[in-house]
C-alpha atoms as a PDB file:
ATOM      1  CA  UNK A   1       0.000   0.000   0.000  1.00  0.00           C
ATOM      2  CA  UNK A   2       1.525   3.665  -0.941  1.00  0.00           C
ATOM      3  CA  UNK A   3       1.698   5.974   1.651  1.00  0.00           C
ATOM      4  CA  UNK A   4      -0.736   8.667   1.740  1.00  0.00           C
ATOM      5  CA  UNK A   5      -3.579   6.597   1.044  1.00  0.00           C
ATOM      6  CA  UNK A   6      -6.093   6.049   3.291  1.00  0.00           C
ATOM      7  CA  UNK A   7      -8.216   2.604   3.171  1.00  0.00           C
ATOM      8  CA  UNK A   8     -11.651   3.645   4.615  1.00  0.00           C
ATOM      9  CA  UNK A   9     -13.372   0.748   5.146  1.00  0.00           C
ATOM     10  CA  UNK A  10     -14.619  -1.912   7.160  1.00  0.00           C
ATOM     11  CA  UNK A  11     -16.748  -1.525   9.846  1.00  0.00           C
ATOM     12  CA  UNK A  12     -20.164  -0.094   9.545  1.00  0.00           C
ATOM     13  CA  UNK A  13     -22.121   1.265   6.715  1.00  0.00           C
ATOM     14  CA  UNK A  14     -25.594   1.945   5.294  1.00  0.00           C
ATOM     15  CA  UNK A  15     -27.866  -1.068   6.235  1.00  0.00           C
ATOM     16  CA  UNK A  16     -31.249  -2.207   4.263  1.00  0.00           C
ATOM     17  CA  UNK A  17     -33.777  -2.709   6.478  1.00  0.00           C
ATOM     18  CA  UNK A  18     -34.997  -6.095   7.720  1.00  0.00           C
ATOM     19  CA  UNK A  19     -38.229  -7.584   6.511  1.00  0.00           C
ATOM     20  CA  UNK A  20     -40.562  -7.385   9.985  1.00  0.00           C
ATOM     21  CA  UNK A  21     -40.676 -11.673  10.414  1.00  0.00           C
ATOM     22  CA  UNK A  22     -41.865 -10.702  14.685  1.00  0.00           C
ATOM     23  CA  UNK A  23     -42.728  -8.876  16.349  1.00  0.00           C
ATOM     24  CA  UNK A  24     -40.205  -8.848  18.978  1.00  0.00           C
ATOM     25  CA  UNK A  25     -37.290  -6.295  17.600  1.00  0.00           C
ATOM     26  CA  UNK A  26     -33.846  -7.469  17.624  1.00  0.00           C
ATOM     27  CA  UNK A  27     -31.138  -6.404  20.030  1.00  0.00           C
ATOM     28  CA  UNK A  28     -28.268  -4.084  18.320  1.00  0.00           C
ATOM     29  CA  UNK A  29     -25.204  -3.473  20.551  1.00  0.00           C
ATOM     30  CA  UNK A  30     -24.614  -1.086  18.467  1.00  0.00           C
ATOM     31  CA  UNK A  31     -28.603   0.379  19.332  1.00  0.00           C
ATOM     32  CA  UNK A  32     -27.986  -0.022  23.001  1.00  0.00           C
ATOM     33  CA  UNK A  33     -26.720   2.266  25.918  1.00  0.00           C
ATOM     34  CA  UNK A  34     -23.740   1.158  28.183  1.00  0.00           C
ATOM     35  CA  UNK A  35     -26.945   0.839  30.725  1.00  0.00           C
ATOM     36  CA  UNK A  36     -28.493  -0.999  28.030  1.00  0.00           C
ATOM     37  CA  UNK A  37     -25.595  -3.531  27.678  1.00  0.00           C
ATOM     38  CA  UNK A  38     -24.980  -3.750  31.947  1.00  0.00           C
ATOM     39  CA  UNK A  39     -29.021  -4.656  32.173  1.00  0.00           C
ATOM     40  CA  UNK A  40     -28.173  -7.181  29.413  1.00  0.00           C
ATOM     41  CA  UNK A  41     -25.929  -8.907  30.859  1.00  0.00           C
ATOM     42  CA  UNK A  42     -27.153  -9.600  34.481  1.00  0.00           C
ATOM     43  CA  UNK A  43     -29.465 -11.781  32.837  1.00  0.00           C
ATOM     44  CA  UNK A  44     -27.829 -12.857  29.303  1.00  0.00           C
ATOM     45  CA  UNK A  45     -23.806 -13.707  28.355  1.00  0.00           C
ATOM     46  CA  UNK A  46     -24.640 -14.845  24.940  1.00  0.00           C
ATOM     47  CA  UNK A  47     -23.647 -12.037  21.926  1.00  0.00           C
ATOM     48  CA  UNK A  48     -24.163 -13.120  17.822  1.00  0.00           C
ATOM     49  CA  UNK A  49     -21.566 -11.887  15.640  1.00  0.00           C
ATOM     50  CA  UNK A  50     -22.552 -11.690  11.790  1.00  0.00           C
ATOM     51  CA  UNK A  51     -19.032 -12.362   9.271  1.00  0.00           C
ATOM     52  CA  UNK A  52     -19.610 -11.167   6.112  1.00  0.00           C
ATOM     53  CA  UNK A  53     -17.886  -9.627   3.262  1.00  0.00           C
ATOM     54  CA  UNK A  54     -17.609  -6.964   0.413  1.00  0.00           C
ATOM     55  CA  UNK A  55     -17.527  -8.377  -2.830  1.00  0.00           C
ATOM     56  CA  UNK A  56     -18.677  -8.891  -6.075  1.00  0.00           C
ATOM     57  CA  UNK A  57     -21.357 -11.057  -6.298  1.00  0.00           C
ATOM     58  CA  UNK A  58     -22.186 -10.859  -9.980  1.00  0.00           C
ATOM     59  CA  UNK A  59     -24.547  -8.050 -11.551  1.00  0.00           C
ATOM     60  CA  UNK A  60     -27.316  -8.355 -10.084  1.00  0.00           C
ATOM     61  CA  UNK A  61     -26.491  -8.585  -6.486  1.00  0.00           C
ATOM     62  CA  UNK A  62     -24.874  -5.861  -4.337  1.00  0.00           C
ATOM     63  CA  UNK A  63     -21.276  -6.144  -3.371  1.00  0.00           C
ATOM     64  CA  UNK A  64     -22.537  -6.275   0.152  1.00  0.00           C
ATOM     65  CA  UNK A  65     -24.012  -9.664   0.000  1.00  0.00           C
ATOM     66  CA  UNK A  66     -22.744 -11.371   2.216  1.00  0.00           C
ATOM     67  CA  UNK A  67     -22.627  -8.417   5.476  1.00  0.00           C
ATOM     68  CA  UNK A  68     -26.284  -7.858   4.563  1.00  0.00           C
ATOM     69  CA  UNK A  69     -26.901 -11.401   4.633  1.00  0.00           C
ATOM     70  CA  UNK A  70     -24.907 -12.009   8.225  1.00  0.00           C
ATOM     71  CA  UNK A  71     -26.790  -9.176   9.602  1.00  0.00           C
ATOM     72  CA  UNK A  72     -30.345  -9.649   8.556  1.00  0.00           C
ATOM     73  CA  UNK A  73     -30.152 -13.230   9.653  1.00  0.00           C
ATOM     74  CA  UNK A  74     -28.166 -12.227  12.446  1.00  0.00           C
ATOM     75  CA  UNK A  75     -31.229 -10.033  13.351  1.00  0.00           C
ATOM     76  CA  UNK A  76     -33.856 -12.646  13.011  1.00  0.00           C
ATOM     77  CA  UNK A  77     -32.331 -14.722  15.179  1.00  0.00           C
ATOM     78  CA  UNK A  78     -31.947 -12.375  17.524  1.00  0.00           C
ATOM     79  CA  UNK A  79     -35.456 -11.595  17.084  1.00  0.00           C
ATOM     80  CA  UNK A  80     -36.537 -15.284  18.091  1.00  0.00           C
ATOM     81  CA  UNK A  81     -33.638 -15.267  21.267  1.00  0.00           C
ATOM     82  CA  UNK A  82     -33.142 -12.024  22.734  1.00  0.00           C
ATOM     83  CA  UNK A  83     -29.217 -12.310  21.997  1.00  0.00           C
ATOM     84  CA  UNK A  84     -27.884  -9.300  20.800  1.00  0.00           C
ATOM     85  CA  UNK A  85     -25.543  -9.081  18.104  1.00  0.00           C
ATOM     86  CA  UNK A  86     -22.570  -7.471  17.779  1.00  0.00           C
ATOM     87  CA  UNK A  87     -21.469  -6.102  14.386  1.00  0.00           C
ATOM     88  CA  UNK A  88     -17.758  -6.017  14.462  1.00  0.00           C
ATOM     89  CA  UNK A  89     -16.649  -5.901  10.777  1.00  0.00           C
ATOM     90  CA  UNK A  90     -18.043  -5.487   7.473  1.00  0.00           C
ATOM     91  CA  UNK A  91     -15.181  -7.188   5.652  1.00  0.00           C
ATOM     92  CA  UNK A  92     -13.577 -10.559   4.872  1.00  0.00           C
ATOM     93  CA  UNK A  93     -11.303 -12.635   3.270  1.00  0.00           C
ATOM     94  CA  UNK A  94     -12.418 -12.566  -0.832  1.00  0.00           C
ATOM     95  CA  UNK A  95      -9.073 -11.869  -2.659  1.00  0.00           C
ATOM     96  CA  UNK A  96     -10.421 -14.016  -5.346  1.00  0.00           C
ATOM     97  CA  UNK A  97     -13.265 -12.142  -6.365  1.00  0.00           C
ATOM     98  CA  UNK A  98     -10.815  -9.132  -6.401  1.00  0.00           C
ATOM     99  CA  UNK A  99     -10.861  -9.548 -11.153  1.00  0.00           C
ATOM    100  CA  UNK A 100     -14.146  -7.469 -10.271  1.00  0.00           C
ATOM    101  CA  UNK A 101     -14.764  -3.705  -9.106  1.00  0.00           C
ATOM    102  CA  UNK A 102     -15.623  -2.894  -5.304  1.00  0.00           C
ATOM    103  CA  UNK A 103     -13.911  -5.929  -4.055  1.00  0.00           C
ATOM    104  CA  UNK A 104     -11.946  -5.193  -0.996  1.00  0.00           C
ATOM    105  CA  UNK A 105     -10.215  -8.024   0.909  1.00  0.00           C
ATOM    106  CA  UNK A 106      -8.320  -8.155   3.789  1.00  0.00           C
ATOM    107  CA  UNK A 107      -5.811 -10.752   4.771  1.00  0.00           C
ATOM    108  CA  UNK A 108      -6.968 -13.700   6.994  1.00  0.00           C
ATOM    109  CA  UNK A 109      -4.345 -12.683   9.703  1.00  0.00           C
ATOM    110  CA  UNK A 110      -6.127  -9.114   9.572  1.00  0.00           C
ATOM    111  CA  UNK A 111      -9.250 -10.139  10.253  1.00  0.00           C
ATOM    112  CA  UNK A 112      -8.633 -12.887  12.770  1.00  0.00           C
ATOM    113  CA  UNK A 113      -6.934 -10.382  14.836  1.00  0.00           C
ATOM    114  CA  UNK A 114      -9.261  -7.659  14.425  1.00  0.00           C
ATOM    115  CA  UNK A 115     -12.233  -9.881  15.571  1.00  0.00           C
ATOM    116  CA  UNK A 116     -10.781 -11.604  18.096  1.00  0.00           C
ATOM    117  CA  UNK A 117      -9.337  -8.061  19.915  1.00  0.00           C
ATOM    118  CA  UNK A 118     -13.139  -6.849  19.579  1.00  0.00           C
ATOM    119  CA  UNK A 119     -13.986 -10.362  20.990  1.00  0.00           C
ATOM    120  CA  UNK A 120     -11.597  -9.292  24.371  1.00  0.00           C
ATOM    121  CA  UNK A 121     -13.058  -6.094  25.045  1.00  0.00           C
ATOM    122  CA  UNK A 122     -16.440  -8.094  25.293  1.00  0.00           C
ATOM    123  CA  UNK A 123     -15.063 -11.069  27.455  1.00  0.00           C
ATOM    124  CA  UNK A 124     -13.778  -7.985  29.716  1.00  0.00           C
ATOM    125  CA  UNK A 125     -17.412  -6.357  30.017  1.00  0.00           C
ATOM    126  CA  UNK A 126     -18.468  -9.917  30.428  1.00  0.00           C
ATOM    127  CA  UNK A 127     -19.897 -11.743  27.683  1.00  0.00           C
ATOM    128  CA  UNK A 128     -18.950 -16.006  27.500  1.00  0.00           C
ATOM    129  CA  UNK A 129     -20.433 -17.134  24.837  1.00  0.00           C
ATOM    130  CA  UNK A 130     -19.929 -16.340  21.270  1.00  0.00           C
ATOM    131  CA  UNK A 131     -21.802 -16.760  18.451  1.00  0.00           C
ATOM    132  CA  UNK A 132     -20.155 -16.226  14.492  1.00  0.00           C
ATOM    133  CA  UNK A 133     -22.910 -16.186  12.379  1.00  0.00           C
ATOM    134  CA  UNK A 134     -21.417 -16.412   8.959  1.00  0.00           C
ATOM    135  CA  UNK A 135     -22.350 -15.730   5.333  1.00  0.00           C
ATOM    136  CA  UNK A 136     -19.344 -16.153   3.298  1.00  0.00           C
ATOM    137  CA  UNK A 137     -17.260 -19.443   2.530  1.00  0.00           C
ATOM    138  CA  UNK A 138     -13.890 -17.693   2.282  1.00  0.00           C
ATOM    139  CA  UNK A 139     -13.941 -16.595   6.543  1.00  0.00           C
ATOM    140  CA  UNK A 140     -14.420 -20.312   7.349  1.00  0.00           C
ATOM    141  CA  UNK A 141     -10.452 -20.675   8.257  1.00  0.00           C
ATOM    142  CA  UNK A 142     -10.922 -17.372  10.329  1.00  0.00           C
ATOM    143  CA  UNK A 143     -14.052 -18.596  11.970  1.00  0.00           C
ATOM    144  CA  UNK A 144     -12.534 -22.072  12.583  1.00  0.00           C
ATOM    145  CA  UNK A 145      -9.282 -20.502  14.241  1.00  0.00           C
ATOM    146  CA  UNK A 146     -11.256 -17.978  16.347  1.00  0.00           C
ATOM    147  CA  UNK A 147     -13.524 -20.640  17.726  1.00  0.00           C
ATOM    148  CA  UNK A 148     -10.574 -22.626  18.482  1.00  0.00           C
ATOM    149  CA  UNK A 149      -9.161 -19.466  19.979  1.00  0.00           C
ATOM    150  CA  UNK A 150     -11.850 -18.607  22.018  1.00  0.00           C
ATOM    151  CA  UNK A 151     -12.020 -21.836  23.198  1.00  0.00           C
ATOM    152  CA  UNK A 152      -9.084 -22.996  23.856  1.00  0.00           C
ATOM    153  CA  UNK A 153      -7.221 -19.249  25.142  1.00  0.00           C
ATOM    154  CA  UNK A 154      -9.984 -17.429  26.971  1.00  0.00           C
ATOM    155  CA  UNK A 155     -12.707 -18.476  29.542  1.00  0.00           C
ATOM    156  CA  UNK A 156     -15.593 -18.167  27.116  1.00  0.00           C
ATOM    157  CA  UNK A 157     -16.919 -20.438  24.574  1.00  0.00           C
ATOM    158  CA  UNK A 158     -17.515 -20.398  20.965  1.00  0.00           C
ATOM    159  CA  UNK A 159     -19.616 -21.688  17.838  1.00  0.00           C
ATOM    160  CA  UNK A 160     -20.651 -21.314  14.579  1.00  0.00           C
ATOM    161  CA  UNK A 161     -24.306 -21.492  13.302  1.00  0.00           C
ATOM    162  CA  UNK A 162     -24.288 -19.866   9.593  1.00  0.00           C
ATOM    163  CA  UNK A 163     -22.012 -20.805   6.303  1.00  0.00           C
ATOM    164  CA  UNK A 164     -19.116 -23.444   7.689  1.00  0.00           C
ATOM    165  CA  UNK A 165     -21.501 -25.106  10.442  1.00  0.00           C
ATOM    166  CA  UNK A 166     -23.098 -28.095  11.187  1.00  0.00           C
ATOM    167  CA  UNK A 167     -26.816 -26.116  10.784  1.00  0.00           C
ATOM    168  CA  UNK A 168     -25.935 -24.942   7.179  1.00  0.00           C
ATOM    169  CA  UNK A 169     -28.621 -25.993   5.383  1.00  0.00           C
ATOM    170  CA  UNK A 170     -27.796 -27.974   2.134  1.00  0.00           C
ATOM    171  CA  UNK A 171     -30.685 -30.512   1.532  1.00  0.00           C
ATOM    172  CA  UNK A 172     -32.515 -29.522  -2.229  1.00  0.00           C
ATOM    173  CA  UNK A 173     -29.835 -27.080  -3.116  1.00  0.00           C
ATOM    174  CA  UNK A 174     -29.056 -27.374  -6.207  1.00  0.00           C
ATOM    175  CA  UNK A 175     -25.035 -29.053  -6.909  1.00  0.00           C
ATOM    176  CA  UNK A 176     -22.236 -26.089  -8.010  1.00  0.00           C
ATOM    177  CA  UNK A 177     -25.048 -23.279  -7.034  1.00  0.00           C
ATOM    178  CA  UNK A 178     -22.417 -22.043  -4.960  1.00  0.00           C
ATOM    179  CA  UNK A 179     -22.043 -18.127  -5.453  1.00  0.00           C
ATOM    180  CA  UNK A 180     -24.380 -15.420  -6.423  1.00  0.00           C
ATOM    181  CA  UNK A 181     -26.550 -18.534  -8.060  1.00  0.00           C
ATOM    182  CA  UNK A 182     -30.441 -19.574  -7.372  1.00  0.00           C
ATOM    183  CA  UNK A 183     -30.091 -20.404  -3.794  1.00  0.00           C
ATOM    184  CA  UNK A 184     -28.354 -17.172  -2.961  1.00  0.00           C
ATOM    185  CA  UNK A 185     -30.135 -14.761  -4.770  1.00  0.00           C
ATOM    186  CA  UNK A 186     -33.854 -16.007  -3.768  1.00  0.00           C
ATOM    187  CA  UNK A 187     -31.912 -16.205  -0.222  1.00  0.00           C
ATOM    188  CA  UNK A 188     -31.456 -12.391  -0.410  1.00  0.00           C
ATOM    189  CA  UNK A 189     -35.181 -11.665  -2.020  1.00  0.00           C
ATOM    190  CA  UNK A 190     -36.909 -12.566   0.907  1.00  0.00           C
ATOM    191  CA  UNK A 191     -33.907 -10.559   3.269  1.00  0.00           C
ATOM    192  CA  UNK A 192     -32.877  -7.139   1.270  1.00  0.00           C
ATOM    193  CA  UNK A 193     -35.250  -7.618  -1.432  1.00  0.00           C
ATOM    194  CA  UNK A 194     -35.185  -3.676  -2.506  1.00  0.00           C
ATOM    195  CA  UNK A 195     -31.099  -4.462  -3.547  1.00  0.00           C
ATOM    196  CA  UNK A 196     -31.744  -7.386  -5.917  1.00  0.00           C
ATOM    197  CA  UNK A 197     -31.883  -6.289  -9.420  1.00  0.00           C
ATOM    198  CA  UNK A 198     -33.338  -9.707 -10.749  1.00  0.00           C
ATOM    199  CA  UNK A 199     -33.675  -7.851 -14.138  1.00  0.00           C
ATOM    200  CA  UNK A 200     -29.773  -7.526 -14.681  1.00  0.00           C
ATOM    201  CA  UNK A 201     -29.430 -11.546 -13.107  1.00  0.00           C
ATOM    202  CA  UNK A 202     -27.862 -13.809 -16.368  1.00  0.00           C
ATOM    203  CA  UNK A 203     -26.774 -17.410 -16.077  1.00  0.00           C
ATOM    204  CA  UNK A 204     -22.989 -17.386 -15.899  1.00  0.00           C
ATOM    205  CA  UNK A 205     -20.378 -19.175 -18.694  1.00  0.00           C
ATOM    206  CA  UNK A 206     -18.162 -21.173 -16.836  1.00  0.00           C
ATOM    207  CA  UNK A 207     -14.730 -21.706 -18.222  1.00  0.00           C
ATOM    208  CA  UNK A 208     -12.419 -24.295 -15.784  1.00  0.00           C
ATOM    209  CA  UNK A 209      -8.518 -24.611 -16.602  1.00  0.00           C
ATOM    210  CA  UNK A 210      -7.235 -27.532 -18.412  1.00  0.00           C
ATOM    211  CA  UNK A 211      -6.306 -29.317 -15.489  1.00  0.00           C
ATOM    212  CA  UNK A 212      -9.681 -28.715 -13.673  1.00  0.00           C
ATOM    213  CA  UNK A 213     -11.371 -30.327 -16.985  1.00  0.00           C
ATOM    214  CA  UNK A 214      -9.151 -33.100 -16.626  1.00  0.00           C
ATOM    215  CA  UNK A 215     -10.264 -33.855 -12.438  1.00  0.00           C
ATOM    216  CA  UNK A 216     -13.663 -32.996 -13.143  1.00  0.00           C
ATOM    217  CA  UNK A 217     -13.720 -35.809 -15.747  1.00  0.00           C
ATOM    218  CA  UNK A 218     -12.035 -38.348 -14.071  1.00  0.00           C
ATOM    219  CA  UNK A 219     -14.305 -37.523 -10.477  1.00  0.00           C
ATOM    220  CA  UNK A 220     -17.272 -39.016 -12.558  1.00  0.00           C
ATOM    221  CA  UNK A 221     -15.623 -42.188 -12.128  1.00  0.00           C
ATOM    222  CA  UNK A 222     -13.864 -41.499  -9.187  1.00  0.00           C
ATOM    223  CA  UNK A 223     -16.258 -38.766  -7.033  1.00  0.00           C
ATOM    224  CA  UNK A 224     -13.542 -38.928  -4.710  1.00  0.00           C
ATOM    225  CA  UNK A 225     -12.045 -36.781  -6.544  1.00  0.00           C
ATOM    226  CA  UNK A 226     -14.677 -33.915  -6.246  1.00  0.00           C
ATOM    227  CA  UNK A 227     -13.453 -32.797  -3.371  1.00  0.00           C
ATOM    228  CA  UNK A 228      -9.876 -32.401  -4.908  1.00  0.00           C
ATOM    229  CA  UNK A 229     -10.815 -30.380  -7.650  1.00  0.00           C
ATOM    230  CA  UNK A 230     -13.282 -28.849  -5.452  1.00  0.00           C
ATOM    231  CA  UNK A 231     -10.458 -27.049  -2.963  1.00  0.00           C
ATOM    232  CA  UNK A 232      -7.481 -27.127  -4.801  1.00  0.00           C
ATOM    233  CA  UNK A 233      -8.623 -25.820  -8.422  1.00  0.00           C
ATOM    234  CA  UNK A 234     -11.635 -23.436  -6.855  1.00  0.00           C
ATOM    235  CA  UNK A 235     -12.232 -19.985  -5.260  1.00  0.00           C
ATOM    236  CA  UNK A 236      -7.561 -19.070  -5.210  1.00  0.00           C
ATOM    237  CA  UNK A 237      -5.833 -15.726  -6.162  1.00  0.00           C
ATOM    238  CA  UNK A 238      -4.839 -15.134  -9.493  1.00  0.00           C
ATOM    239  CA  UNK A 239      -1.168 -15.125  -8.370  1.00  0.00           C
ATOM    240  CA  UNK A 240      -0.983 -18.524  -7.831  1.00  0.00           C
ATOM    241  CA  UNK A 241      -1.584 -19.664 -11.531  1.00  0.00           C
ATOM    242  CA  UNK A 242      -4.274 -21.982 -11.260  1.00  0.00           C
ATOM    243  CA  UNK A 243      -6.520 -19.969 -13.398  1.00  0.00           C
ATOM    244  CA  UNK A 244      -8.557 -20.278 -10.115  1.00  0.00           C
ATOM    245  CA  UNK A 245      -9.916 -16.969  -9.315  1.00  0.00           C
ATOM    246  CA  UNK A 246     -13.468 -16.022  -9.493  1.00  0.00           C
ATOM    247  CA  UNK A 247     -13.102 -13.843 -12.644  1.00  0.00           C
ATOM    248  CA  UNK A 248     -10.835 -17.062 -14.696  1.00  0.00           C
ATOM    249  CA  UNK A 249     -13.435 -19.325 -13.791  1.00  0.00           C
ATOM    250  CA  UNK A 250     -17.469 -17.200 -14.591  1.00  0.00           C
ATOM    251  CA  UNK A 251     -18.176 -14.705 -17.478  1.00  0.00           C
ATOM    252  CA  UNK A 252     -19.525 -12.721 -14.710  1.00  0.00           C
ATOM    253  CA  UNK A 253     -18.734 -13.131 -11.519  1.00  0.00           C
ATOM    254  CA  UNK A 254     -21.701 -16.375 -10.576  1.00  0.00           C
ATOM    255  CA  UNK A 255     -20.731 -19.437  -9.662  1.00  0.00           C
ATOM    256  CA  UNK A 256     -23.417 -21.777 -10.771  1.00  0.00           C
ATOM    257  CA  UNK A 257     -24.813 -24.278 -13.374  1.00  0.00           C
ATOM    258  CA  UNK A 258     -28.096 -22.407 -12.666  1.00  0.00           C
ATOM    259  CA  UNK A 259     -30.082 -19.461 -14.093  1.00  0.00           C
ATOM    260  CA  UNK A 260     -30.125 -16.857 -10.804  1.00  0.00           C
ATOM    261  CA  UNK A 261     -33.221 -15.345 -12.999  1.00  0.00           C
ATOM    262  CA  UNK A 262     -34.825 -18.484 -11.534  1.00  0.00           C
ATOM    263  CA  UNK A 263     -34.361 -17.274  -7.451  1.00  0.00           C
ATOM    264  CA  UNK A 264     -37.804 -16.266  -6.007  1.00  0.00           C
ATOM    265  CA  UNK A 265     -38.994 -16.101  -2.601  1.00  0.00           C
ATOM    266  CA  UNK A 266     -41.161 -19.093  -2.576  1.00  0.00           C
ATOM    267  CA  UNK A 267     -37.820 -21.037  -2.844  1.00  0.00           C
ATOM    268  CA  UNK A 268     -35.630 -18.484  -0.904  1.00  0.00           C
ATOM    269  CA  UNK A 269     -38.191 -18.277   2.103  1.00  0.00           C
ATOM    270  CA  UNK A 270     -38.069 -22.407   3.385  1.00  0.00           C
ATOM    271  CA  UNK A 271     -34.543 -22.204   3.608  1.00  0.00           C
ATOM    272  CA  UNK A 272     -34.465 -18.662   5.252  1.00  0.00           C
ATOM    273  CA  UNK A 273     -37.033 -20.285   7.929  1.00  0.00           C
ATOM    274  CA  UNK A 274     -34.629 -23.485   8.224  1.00  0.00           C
ATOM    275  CA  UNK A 275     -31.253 -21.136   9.065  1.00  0.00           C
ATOM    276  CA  UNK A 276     -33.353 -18.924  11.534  1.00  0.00           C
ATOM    277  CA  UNK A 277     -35.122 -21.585  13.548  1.00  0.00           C
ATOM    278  CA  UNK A 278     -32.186 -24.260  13.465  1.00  0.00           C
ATOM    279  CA  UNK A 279     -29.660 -21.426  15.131  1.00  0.00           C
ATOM    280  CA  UNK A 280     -32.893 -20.201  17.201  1.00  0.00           C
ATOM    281  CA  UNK A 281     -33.346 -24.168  18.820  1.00  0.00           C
ATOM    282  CA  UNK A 282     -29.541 -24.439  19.343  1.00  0.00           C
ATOM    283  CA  UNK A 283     -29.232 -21.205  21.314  1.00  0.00           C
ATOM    284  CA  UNK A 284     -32.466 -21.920  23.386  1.00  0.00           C
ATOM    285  CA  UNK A 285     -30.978 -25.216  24.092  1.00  0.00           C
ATOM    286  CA  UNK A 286     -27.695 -23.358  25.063  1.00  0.00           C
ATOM    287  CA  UNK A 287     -28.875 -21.068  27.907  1.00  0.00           C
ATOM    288  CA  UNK A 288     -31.293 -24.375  29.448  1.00  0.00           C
ATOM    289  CA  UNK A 289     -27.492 -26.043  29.886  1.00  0.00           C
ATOM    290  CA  UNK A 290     -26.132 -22.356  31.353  1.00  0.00           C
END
């Protein structure tokens, strides 16, 4: 980076509002008073934290995706638990989207230890357990090594509920709808419906390297080797060589076999339902074991 320039980013910006699902409003730490956040925690240690990202996510959704997504949900749950949530950081890890305009990445050392020092001021005010509600594939390593952080370095516990966790919700989505496809985009109708331009949404032409071709072909005799081809050949910076970033790979940025012209909230909504009440059972569950 050249001195002299200053990188505004990362923390907060200009939300879209939720779509009323109760009506019991959500708890925003960043809504809240200090007297707020003392009453709070007599009776509750529990704080969600939505991980998101800035970046491309073809041309018909905004390159907030994935912090919109965090949040919103992040808010529903909250909604259905009375945790509040705690928006730390707007940005992730997405260096391979970075072939597109309004990318910004930061480094997976940056943000581990820019969430987990936001993570010790709240252990010190007294929150124990943490909750990373995440929307974007690239933060799982972060989210992994926090967890095991938190865990395993501080008094307070950790886990996961969104994109990287056990409650993910994969059942009847559709194989290689994996960015900016049908599943996300009907996922976002029903949560920031007024940023979806479904007008400008076009299937994708996807163009794998040579050698991807080549594992791709011999996984449908061997689908052993999906999972090869799948993380070493997918979703890597141009740098490397692989012909793996996100621009190399899509004609415009989607990662899907599908037609994201086909997303609609009556296909969105189920799995929107599914996300919210699967994290909303696990945290219930959590404060009967406190």
């Amino acid at each position: 980076m050249k001195k002299g320039f200053i990188i505004v980013i990362i923390f907060f910006g200009f939300l879209p509002a939720a779509i009323s699902q109760s009506e019991v409003a959500p708890l925003l730490l960043t809504e809240m008073t200090w007297v707020d956040v003392q009453s709070y925690l007599e009776e509750n240690d529990m704080v969600i934290i939505p991980l998101g990202s800035i970046e491309q996510h073809g041309k018909h959704l905004p390159i907030g995706t994935d912090y919109f997504s965090a949040f919103e949900l992040s808010k529903r749950i909250s909604a259905k638990t009375d945790v509040v949530v705690a928006p730390i950081l707007m940005v992730g890890y997405s260096e391979y989207h970075s072939g597109f305009p309004g990318t910004i990445s930061i480094s997976l050392e940056t943000m581990e230890m820019v969430v987990f020092e936001c993570i010790e001021s709240l252990i010190k005010h007294g929150f124990k357990r943490f909750i990373f509600y995440n929307a974007h594939g690239g933060n799982n390593i972060v989210q992994e090594k926090l967890i095991h952080r938190v865990n395993s370095n501080t008094g307070a516990d950790a886990v996961s509920i969104g994109v990287g966790s056990p409650l993910w919700p994969t059942e009847g989505v559709e194989y290689f709808d994996w960015h900016a496809g049908k599943f996300e985009t009907s996922l976002d109708l029903c949560l920031f419906p007024d940023l979806v331009q479904l007008d400008k949404a076009e299937k994708p032409i996807i163009h794998f390297s040579e050698e991807t071709e080549r594992m791709k072909l011999l996984a449908e005799d061997y689908p052993e080797l999906n999972r090869i081809w799948e993380e070493t050949k997918l979703f890597l910076p141009e740098e490397n060589g692989k012909g793996a970033a996100v621009h190399e790979i899509s004609s415009n940025g989607v990662i899907s076999y599908n037609d994201p012209k086909d997303a609609s909230t009556e296909y969105g909504m189920p799995y929107v339902d599914s996300i919210v009440n699967s994290a909303a059972a696990l945290i219930k569950a959590w404060k009967l074991a406190d």
